[in-house]
C-alpha atoms as a PDB file:
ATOM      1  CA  UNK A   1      44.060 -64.286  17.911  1.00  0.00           C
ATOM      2  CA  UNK A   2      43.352 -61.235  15.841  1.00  0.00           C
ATOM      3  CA  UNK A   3      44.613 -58.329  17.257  1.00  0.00           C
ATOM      4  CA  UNK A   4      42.378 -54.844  17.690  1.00  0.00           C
ATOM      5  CA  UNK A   5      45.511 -52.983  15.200  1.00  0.00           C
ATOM      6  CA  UNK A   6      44.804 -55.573  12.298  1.00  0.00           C
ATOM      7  CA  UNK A   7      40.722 -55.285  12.703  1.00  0.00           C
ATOM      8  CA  UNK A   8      40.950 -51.205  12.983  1.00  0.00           C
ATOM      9  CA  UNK A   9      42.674 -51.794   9.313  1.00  0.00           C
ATOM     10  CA  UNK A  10      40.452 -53.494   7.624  1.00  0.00           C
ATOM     11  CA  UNK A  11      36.971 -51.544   5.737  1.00  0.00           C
ATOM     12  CA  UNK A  12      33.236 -52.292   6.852  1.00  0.00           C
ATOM     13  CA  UNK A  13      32.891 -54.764   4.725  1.00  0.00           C
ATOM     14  CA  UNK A  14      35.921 -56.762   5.498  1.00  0.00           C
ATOM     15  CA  UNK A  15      34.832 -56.899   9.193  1.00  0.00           C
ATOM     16  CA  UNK A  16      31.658 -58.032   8.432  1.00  0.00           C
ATOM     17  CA  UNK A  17      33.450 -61.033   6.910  1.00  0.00           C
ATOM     18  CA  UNK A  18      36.070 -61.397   9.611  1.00  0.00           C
ATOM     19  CA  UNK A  19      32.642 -61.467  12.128  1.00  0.00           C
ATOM     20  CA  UNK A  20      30.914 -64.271   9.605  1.00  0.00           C
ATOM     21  CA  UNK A  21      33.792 -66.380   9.507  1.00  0.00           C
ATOM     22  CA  UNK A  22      35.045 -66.209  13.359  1.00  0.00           C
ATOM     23  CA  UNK A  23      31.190 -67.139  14.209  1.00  0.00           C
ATOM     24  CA  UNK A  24      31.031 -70.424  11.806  1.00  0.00           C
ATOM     25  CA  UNK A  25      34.933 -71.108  13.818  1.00  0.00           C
ATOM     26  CA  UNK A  26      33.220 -70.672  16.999  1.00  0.00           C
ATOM     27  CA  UNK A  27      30.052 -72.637  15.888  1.00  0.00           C
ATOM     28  CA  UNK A  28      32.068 -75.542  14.969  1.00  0.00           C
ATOM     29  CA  UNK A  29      34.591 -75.170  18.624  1.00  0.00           C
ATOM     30  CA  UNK A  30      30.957 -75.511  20.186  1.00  0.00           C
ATOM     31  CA  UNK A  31      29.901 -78.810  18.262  1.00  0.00           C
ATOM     32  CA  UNK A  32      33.326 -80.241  18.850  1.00  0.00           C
ATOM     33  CA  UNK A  33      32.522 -79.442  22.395  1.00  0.00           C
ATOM     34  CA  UNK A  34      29.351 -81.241  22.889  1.00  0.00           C
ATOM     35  CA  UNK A  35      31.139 -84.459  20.849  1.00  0.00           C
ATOM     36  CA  UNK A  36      33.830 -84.352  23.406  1.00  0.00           C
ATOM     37  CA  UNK A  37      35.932 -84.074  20.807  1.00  0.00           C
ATOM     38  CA  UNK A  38      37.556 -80.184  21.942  1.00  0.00           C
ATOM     39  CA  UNK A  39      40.848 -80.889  23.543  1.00  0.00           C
ATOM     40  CA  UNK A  40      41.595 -77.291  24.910  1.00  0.00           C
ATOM     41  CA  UNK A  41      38.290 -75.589  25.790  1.00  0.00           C
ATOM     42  CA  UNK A  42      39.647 -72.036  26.064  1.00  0.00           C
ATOM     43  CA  UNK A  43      39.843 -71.538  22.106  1.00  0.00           C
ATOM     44  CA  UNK A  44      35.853 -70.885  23.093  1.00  0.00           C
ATOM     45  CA  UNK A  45      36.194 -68.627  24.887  1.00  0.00           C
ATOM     46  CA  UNK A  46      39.797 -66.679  23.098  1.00  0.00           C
ATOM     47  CA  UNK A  47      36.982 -67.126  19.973  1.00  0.00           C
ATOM     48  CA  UNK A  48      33.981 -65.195  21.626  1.00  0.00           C
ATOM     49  CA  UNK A  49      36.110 -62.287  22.905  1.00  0.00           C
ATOM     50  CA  UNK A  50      37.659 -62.468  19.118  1.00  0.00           C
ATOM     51  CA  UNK A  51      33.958 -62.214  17.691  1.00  0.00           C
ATOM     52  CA  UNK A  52      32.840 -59.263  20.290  1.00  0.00           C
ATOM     53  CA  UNK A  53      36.181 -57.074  19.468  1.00  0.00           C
ATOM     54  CA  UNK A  54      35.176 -57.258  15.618  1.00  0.00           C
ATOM     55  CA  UNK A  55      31.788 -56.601  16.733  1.00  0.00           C
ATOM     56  CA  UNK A  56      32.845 -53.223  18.743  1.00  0.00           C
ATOM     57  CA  UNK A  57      35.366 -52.211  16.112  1.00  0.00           C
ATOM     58  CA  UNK A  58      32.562 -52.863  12.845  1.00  0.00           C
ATOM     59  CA  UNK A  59      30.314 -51.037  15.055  1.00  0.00           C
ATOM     60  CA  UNK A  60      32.190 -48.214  15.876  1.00  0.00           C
ATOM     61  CA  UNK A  61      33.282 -47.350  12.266  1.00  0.00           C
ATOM     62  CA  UNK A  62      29.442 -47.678  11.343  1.00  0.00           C
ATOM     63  CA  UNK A  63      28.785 -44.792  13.520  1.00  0.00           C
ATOM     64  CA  UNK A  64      31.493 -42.632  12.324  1.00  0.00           C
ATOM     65  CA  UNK A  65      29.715 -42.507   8.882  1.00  0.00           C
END
């Protein structure tokens, strides 16, 4: 779990790549979920929450340019 202290640290660009590769994680949760191959289901949703506080954080320090 990455934690909103370690995101706030990193540049735009950096976040943007923290976003890219916590999607293709998440992507690949979901298609181990539909082989019925996921054993615990709440990495989903630990990973979506993950994705949307990267999301917030890349977001706000775009608008503080």
């Amino acid at each position: 779990m990455t934690k909103s202290a370690e995101l706030r640290q990193k540049d735009v660009a950096g976040l943007e790549a923290e976003v890219k590769s916590l999607q293709k994680a998440h992507f690949g949760l979901r298609m181990q979920k539909a082989t019925q191959q996921l054993g615990n289901t709440s990495t989903l949703r630990s990973t979506r929450r993950d994705i949307a506080r990267a999301k917030t954080i890349l977001a706000e320090k775009q608008a503080a340019k």
